[in-house]
PDB file of N, CA and C in Angstrom:
ATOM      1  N   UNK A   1     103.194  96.976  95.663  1.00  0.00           N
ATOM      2  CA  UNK A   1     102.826  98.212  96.308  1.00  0.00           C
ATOM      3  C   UNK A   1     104.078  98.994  96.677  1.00  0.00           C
ATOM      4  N   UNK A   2     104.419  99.864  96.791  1.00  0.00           N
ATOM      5  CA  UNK A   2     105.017 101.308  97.054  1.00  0.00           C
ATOM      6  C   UNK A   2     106.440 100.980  98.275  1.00  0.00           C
ATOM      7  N   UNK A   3     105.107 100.950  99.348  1.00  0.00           N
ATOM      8  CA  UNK A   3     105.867 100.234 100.827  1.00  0.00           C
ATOM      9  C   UNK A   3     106.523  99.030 100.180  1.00  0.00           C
ATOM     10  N   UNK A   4     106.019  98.388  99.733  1.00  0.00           N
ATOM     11  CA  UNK A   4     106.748  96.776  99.894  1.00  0.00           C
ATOM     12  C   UNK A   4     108.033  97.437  99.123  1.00  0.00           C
ATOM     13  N   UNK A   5     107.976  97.992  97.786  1.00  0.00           N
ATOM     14  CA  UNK A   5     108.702  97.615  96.898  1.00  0.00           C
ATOM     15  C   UNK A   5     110.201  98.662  97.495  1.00  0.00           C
ATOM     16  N   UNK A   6     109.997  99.912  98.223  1.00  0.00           N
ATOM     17  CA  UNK A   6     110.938 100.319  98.617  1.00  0.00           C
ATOM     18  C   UNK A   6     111.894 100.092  99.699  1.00  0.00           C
ATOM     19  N   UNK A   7     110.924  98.943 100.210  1.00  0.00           N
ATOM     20  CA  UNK A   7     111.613  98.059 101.511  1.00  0.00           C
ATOM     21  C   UNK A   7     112.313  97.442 101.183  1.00  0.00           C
ATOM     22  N   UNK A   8     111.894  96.632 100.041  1.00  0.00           N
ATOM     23  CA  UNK A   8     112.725  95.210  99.188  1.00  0.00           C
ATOM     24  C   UNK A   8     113.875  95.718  99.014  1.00  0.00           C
ATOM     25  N   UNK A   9     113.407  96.960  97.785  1.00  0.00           N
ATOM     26  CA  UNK A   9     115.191  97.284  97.479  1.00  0.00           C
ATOM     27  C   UNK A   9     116.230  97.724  98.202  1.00  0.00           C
ATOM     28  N   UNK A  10     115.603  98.236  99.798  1.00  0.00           N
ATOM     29  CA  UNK A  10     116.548  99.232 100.229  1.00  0.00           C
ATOM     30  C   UNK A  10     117.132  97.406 101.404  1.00  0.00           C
ATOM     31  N   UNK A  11     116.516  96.612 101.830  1.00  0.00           N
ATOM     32  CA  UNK A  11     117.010  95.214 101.851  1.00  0.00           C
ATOM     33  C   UNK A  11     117.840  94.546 101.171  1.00  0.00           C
ATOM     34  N   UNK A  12     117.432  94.545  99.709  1.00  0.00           N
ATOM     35  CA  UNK A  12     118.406  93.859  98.435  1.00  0.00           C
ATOM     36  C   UNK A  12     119.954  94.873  98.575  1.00  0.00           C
ATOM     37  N   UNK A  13     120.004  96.057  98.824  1.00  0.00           N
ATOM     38  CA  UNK A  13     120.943  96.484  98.810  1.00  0.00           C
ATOM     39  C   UNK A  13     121.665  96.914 100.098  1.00  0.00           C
ATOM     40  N   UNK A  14     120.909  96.509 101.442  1.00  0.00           N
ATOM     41  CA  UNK A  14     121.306  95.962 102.663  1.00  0.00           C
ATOM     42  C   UNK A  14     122.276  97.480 102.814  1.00  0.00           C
ATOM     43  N   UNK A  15     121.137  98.337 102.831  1.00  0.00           N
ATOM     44  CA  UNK A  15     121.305  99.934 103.344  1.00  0.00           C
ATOM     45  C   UNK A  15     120.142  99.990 104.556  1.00  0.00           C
ATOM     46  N   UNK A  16     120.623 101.131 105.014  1.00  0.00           N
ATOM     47  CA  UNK A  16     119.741 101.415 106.495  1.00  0.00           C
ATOM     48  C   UNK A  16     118.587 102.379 106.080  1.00  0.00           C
ATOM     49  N   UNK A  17     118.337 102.702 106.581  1.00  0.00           N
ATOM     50  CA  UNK A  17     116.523 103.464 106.037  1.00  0.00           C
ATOM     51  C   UNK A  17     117.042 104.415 106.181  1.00  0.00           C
ATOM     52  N   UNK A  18     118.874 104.985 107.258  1.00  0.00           N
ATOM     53  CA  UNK A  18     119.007 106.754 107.488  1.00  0.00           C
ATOM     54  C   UNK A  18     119.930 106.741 105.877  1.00  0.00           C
ATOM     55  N   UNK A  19     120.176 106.124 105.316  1.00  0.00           N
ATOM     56  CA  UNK A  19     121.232 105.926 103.984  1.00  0.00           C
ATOM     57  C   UNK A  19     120.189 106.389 102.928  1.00  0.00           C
ATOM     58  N   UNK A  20     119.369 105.385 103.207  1.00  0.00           N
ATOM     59  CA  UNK A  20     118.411 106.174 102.128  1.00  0.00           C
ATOM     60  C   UNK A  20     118.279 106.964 101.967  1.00  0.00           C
ATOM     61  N   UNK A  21     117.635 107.561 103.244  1.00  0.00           N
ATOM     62  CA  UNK A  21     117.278 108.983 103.575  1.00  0.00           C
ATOM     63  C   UNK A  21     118.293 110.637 103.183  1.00  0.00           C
ATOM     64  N   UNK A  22     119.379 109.586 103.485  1.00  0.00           N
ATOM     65  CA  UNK A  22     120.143 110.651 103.381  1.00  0.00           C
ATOM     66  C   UNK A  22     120.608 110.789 101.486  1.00  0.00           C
ATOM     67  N   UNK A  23     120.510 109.741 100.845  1.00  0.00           N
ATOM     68  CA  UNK A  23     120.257 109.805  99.435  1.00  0.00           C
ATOM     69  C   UNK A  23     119.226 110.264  98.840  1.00  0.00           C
ATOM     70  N   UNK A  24     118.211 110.592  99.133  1.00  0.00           N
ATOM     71  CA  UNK A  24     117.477 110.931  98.663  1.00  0.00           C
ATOM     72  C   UNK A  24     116.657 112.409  99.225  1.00  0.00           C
ATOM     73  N   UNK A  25     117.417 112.633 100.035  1.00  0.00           N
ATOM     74  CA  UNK A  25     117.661 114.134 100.854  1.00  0.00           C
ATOM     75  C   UNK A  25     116.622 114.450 101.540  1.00  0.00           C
ATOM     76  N   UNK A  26     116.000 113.092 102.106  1.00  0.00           N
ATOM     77  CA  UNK A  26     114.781 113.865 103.091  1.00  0.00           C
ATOM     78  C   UNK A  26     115.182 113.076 104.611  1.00  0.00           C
ATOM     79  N   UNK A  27     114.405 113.502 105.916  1.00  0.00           N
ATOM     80  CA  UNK A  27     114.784 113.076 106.618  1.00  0.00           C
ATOM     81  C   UNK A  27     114.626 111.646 107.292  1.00  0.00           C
ATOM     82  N   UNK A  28     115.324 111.099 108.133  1.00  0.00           N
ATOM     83  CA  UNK A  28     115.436 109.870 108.396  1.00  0.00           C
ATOM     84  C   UNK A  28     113.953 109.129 108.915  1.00  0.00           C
ATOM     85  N   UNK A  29     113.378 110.088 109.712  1.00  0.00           N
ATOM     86  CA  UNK A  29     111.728 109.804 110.152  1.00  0.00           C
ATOM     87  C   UNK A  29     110.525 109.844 108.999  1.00  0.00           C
ATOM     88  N   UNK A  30     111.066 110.555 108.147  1.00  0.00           N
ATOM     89  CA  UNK A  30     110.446 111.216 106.702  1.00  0.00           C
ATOM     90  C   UNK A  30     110.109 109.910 106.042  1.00  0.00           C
ATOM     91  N   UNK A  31     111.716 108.970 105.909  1.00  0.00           N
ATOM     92  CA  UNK A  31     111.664 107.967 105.142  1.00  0.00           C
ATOM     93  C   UNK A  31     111.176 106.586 105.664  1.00  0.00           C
ATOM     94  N   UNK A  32     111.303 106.808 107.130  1.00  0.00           N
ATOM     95  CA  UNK A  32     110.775 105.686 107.853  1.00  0.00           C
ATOM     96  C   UNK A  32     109.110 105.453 107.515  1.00  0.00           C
ATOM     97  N   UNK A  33     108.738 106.619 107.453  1.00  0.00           N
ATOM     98  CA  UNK A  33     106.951 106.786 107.161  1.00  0.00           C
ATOM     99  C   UNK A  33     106.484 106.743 106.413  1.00  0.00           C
ATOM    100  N   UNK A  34     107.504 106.962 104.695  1.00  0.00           N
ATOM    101  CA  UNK A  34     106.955 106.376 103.150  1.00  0.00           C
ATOM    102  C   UNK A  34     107.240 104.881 103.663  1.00  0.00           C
ATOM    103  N   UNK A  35     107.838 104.248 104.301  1.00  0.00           N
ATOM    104  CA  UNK A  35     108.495 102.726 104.210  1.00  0.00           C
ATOM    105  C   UNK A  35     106.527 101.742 105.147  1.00  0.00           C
ATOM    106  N   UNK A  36     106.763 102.799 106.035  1.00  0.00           N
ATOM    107  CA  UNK A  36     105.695 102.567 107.366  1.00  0.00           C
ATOM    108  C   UNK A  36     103.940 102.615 106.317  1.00  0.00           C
ATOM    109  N   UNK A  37     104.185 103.724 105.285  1.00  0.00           N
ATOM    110  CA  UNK A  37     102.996 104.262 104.336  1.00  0.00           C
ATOM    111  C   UNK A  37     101.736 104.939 105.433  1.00  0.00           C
ATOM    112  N   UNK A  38     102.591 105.442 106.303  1.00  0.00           N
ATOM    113  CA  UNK A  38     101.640 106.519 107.261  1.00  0.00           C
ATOM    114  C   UNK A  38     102.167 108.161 106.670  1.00  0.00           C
ATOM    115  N   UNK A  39     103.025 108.093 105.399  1.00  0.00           N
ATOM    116  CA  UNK A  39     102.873 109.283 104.790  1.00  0.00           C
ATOM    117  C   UNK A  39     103.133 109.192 103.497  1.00  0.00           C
ATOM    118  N   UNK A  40     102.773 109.783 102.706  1.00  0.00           N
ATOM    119  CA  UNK A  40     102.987 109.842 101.055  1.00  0.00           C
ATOM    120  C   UNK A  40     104.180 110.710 100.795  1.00  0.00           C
ATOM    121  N   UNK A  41     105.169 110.220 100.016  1.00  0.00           N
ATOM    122  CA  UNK A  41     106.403 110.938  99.327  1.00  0.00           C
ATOM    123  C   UNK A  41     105.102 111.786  97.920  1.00  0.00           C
ATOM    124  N   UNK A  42     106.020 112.899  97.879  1.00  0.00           N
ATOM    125  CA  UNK A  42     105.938 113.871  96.485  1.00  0.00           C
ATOM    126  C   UNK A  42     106.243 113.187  95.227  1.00  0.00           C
ATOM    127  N   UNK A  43     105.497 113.494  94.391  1.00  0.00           N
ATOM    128  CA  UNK A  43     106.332 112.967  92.888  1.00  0.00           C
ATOM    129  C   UNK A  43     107.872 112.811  92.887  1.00  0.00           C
ATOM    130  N   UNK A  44     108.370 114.084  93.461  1.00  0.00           N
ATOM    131  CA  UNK A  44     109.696 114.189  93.114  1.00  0.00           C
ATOM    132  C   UNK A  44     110.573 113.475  93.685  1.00  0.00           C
ATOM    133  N   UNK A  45     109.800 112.849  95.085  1.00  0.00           N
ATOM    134  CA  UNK A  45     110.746 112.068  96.112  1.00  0.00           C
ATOM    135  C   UNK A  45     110.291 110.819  95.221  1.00  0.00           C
ATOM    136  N   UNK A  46     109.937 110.592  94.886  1.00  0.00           N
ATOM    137  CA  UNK A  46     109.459 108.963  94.131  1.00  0.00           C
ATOM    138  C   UNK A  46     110.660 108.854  93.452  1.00  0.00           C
ATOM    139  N   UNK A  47     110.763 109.820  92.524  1.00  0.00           N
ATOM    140  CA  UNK A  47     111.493 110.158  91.148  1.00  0.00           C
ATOM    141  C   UNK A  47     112.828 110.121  91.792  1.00  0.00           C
ATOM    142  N   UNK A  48     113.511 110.863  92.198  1.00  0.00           N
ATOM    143  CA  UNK A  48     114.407 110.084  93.305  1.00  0.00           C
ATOM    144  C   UNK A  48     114.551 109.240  94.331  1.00  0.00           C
ATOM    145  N   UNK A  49     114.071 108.607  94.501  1.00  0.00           N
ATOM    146  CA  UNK A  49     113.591 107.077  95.339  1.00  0.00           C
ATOM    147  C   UNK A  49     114.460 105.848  94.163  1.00  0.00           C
ATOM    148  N   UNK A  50     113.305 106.499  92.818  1.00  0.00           N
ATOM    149  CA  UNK A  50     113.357 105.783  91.586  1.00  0.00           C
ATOM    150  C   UNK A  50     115.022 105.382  91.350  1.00  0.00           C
ATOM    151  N   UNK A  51     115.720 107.204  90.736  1.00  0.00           N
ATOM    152  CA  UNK A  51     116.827 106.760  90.551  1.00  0.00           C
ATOM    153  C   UNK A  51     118.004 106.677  91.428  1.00  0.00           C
ATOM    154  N   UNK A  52     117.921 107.040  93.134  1.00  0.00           N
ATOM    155  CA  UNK A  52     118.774 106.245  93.859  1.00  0.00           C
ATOM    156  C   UNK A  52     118.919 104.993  93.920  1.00  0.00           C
ATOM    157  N   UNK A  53     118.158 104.063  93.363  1.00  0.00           N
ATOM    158  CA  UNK A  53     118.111 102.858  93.804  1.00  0.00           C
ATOM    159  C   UNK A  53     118.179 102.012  91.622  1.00  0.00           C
ATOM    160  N   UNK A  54     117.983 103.235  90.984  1.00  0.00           N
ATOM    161  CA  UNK A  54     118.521 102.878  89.423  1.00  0.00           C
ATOM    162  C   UNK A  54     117.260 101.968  88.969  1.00  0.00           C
ATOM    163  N   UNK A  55     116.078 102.064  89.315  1.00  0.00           N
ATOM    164  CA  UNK A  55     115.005 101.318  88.744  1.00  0.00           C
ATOM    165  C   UNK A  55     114.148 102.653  88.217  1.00  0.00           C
ATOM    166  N   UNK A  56     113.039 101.943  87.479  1.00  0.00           N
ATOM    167  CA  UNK A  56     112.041 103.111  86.465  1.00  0.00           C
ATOM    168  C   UNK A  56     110.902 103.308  87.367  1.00  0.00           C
ATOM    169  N   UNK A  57     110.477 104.656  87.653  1.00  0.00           N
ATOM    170  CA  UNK A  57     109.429 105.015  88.762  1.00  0.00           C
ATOM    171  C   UNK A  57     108.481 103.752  88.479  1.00  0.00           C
ATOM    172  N   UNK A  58     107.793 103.722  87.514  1.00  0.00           N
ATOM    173  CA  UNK A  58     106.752 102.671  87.346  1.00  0.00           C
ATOM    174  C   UNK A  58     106.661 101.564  88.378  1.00  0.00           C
ATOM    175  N   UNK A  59     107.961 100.693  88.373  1.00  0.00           N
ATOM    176  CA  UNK A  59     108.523  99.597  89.423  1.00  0.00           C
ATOM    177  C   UNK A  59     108.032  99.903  90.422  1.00  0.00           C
ATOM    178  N   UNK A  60     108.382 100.979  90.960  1.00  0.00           N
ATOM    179  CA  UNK A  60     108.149 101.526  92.162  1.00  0.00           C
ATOM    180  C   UNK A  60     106.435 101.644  92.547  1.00  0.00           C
ATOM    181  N   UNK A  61     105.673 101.822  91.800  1.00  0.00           N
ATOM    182  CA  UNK A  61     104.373 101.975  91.711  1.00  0.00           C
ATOM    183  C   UNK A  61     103.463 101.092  91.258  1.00  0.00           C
ATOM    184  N   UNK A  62     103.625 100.285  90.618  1.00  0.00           N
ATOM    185  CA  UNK A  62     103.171  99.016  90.170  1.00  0.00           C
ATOM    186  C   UNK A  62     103.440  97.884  90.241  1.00  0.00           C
ATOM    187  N   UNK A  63     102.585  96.895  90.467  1.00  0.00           N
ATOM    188  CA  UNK A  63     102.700  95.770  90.844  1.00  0.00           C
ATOM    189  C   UNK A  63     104.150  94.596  90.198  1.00  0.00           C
ATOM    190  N   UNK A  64     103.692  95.354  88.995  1.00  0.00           N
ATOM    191  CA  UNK A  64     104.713  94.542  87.628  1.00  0.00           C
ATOM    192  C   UNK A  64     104.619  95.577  86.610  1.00  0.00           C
ATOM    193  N   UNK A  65     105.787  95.015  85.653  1.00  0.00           N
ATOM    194  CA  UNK A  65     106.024  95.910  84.259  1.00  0.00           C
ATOM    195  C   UNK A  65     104.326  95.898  83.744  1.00  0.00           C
ATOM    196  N   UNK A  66     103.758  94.369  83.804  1.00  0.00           N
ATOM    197  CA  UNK A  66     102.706  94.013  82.902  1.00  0.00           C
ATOM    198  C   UNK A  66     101.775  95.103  83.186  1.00  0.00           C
ATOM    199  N   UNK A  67     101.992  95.747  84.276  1.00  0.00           N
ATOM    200  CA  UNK A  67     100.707  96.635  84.693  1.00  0.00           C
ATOM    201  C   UNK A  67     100.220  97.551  83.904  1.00  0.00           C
ATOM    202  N   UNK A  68     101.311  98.522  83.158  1.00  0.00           N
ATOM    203  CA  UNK A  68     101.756  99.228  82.481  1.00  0.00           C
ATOM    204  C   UNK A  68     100.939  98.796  80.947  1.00  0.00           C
ATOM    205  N   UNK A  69     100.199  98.899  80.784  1.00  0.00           N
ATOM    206  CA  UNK A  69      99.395  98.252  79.055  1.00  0.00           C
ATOM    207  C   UNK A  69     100.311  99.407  77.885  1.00  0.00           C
ATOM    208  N   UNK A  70      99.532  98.991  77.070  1.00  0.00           N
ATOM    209  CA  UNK A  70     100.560  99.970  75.633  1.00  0.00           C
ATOM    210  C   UNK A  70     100.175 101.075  75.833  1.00  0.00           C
ATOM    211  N   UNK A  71      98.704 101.356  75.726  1.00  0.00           N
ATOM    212  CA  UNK A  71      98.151 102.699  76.193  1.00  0.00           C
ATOM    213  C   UNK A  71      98.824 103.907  76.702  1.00  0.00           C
ATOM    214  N   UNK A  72      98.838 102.839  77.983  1.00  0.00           N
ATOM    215  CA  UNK A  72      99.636 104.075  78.842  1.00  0.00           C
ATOM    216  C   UNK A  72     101.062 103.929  78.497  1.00  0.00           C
ATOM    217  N   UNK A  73     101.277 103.303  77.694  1.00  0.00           N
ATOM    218  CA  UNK A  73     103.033 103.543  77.048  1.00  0.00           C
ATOM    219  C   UNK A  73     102.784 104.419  76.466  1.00  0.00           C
ATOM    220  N   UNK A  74     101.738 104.384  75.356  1.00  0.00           N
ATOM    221  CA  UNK A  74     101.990 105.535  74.040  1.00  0.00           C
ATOM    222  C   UNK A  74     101.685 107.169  75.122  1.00  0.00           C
ATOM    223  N   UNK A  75     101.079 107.395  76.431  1.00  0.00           N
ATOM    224  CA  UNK A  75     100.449 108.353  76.305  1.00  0.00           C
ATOM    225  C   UNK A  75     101.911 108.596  77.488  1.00  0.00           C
ATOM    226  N   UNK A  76     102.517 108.004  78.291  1.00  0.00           N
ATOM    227  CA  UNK A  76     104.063 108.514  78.711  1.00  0.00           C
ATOM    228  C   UNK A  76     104.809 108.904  77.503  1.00  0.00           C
ATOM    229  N   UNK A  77     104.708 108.224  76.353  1.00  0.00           N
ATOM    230  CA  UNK A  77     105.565 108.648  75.310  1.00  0.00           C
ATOM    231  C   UNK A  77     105.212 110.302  74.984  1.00  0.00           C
ATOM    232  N   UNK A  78     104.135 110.477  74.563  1.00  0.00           N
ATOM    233  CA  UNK A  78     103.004 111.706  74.615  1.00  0.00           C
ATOM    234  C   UNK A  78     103.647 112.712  75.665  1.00  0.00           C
ATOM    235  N   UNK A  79     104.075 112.441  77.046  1.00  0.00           N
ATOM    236  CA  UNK A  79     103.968 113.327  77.602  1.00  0.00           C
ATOM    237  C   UNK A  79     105.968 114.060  77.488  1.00  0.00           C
ATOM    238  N   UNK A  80     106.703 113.249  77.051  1.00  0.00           N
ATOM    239  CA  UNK A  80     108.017 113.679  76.833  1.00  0.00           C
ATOM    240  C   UNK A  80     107.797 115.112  75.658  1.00  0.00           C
ATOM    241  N   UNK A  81     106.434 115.091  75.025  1.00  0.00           N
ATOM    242  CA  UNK A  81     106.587 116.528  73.716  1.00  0.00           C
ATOM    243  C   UNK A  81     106.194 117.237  74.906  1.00  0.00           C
ATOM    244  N   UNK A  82     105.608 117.505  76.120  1.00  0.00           N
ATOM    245  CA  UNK A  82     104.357 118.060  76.471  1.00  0.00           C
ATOM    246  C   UNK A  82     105.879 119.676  76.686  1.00  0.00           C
ATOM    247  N   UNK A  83     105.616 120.821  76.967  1.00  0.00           N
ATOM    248  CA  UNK A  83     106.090 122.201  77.177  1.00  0.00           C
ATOM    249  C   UNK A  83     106.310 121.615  78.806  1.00  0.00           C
ATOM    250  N   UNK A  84     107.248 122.256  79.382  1.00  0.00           N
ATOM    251  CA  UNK A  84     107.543 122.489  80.953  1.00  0.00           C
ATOM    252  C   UNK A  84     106.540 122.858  81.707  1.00  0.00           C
ATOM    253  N   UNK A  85     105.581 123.384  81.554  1.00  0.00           N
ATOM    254  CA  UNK A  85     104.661 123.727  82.311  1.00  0.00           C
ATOM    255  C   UNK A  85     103.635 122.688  82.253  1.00  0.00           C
ATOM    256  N   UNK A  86     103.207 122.264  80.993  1.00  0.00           N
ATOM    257  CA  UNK A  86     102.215 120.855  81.256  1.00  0.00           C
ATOM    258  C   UNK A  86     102.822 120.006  81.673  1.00  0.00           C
ATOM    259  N   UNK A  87     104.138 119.770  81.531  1.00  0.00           N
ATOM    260  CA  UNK A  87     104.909 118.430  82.812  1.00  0.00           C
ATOM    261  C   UNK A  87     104.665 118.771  84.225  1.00  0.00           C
ATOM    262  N   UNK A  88     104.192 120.204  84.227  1.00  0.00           N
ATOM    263  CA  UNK A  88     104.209 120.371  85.878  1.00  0.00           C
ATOM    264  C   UNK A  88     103.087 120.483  86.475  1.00  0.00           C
ATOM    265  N   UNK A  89     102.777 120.801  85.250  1.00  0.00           N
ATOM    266  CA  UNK A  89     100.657 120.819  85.825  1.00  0.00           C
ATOM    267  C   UNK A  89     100.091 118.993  85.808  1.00  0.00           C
ATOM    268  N   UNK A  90     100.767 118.153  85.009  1.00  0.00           N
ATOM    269  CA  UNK A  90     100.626 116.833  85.071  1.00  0.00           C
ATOM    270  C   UNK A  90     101.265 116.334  86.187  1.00  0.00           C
ATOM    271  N   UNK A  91     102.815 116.822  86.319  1.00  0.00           N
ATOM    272  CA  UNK A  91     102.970 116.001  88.416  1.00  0.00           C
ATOM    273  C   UNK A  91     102.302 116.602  88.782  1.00  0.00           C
ATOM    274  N   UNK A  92     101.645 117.433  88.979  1.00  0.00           N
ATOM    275  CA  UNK A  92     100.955 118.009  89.992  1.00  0.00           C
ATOM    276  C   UNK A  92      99.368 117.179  90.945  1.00  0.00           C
ATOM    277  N   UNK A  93      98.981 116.894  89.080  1.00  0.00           N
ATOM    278  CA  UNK A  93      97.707 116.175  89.095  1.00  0.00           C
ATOM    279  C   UNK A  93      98.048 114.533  89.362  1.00  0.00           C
ATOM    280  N   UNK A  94      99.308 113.826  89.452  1.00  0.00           N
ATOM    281  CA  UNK A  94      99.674 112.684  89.227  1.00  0.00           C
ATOM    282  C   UNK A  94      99.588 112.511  90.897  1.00  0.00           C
ATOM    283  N   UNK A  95     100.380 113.224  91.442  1.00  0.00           N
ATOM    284  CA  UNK A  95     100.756 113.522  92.697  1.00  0.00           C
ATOM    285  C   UNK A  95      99.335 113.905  93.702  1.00  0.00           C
ATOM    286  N   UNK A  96      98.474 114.430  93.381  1.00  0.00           N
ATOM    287  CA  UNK A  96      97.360 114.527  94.076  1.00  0.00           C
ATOM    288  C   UNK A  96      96.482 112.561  94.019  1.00  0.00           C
ATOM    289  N   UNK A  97      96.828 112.410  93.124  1.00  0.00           N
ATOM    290  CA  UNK A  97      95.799 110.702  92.747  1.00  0.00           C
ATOM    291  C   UNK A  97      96.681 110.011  93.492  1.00  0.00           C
ATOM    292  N   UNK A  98      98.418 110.120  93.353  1.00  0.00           N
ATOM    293  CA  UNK A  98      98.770 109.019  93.991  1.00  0.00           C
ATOM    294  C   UNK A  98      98.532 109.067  95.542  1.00  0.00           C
ATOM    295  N   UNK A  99      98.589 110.360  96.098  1.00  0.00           N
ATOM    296  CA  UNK A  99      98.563 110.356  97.473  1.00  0.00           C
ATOM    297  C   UNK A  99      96.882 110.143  97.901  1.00  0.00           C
ATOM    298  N   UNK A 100      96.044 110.209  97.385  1.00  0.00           N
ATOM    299  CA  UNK A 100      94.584 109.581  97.026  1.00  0.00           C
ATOM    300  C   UNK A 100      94.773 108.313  97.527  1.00  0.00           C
ATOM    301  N   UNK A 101      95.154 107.701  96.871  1.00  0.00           N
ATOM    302  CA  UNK A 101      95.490 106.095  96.279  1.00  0.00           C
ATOM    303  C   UNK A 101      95.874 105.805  97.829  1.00  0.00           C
ATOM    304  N   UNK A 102      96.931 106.574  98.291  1.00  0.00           N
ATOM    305  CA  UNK A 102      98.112 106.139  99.358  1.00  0.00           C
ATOM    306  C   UNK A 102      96.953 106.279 100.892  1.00  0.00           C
ATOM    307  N   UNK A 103      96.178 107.547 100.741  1.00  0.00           N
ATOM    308  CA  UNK A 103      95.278 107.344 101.856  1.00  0.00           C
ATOM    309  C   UNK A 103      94.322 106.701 101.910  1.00  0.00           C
ATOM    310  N   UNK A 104      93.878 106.258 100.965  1.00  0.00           N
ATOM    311  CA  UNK A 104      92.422 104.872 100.393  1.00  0.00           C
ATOM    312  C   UNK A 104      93.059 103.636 101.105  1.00  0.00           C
ATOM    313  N   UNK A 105      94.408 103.721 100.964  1.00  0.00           N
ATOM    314  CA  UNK A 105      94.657 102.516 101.086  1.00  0.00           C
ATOM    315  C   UNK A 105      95.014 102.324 102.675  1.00  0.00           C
ATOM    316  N   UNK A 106      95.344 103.453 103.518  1.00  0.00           N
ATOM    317  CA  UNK A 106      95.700 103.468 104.731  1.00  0.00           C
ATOM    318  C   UNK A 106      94.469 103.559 105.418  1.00  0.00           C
ATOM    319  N   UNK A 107      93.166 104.095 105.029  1.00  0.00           N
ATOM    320  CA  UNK A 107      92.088 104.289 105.526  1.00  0.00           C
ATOM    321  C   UNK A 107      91.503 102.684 105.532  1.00  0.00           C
ATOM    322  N   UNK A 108      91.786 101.919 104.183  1.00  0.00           N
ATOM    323  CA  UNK A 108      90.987 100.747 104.358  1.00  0.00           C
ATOM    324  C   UNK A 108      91.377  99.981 105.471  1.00  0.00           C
ATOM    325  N   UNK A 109      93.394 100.098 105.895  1.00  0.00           N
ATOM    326  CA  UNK A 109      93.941  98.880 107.067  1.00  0.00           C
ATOM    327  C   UNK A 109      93.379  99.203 108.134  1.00  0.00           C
ATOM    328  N   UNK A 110      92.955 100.748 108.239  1.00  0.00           N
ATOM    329  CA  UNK A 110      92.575 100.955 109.542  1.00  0.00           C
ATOM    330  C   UNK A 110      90.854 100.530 110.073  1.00  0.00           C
ATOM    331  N   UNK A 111      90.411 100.301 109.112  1.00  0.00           N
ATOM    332  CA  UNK A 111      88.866 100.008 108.896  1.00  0.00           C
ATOM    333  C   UNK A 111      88.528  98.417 109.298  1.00  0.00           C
ATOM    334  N   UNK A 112      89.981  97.371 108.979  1.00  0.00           N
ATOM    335  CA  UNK A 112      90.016  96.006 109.329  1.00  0.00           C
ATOM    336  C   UNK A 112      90.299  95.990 110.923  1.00  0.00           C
TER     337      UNK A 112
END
């Protein structure tokens, strides 16, 4: 998951959560609350999340590589032809599901 996996790394590399923060140019409370998952980062903060820390967004979002089937390999491959504007109309739509995902999942802890 998301939380875990950005905790791990920013641990493995035995940085402070304001280091992060400040790498990845949002603020220090900002980053405490993707870590906390009482707020959803933007595509773009992922995407830099991703390469401050030099791993492939996916990692960051999935459990394991395995998660990832061919499918959705061939159709990421697919989206490198897509024009600038369907890359942006696709984060757009990526970014609405993940933060979906991110409140499903904060709604269920609070429900236990």
């Amino acid at each position: 998951m998301f939380i875990t996996k950005i905790r791990e790394l920013r641990l493995e590399k035995d940085l402070s959560q304001e280091e992060v923060a400040n790498g990845i140019g949002v603020g220090k409370n900002t980053y405490l609350a993707y870590e906390k998952g009482t707020q959803s980062p933007k595509l773009e903060t992922v995407q830099k999340i991703a390469l401050f820390y030099g791993v492939p967004m996916f990692e960051l979002v999935c459990e394991e590589e395995a998660d990832i089937d061919e499918t959705l390999r061939s159709k990421l491959q697919m989206i490198k032809n897509l024009g600038q504007k369907e890359k942006e109309s696709l984060l757009i739509i990526m970014e609405s599901l993940f933060m979906r995902n991110q409140n499903l999942a904060i709604h269920k802890e609070f429900k236990k």
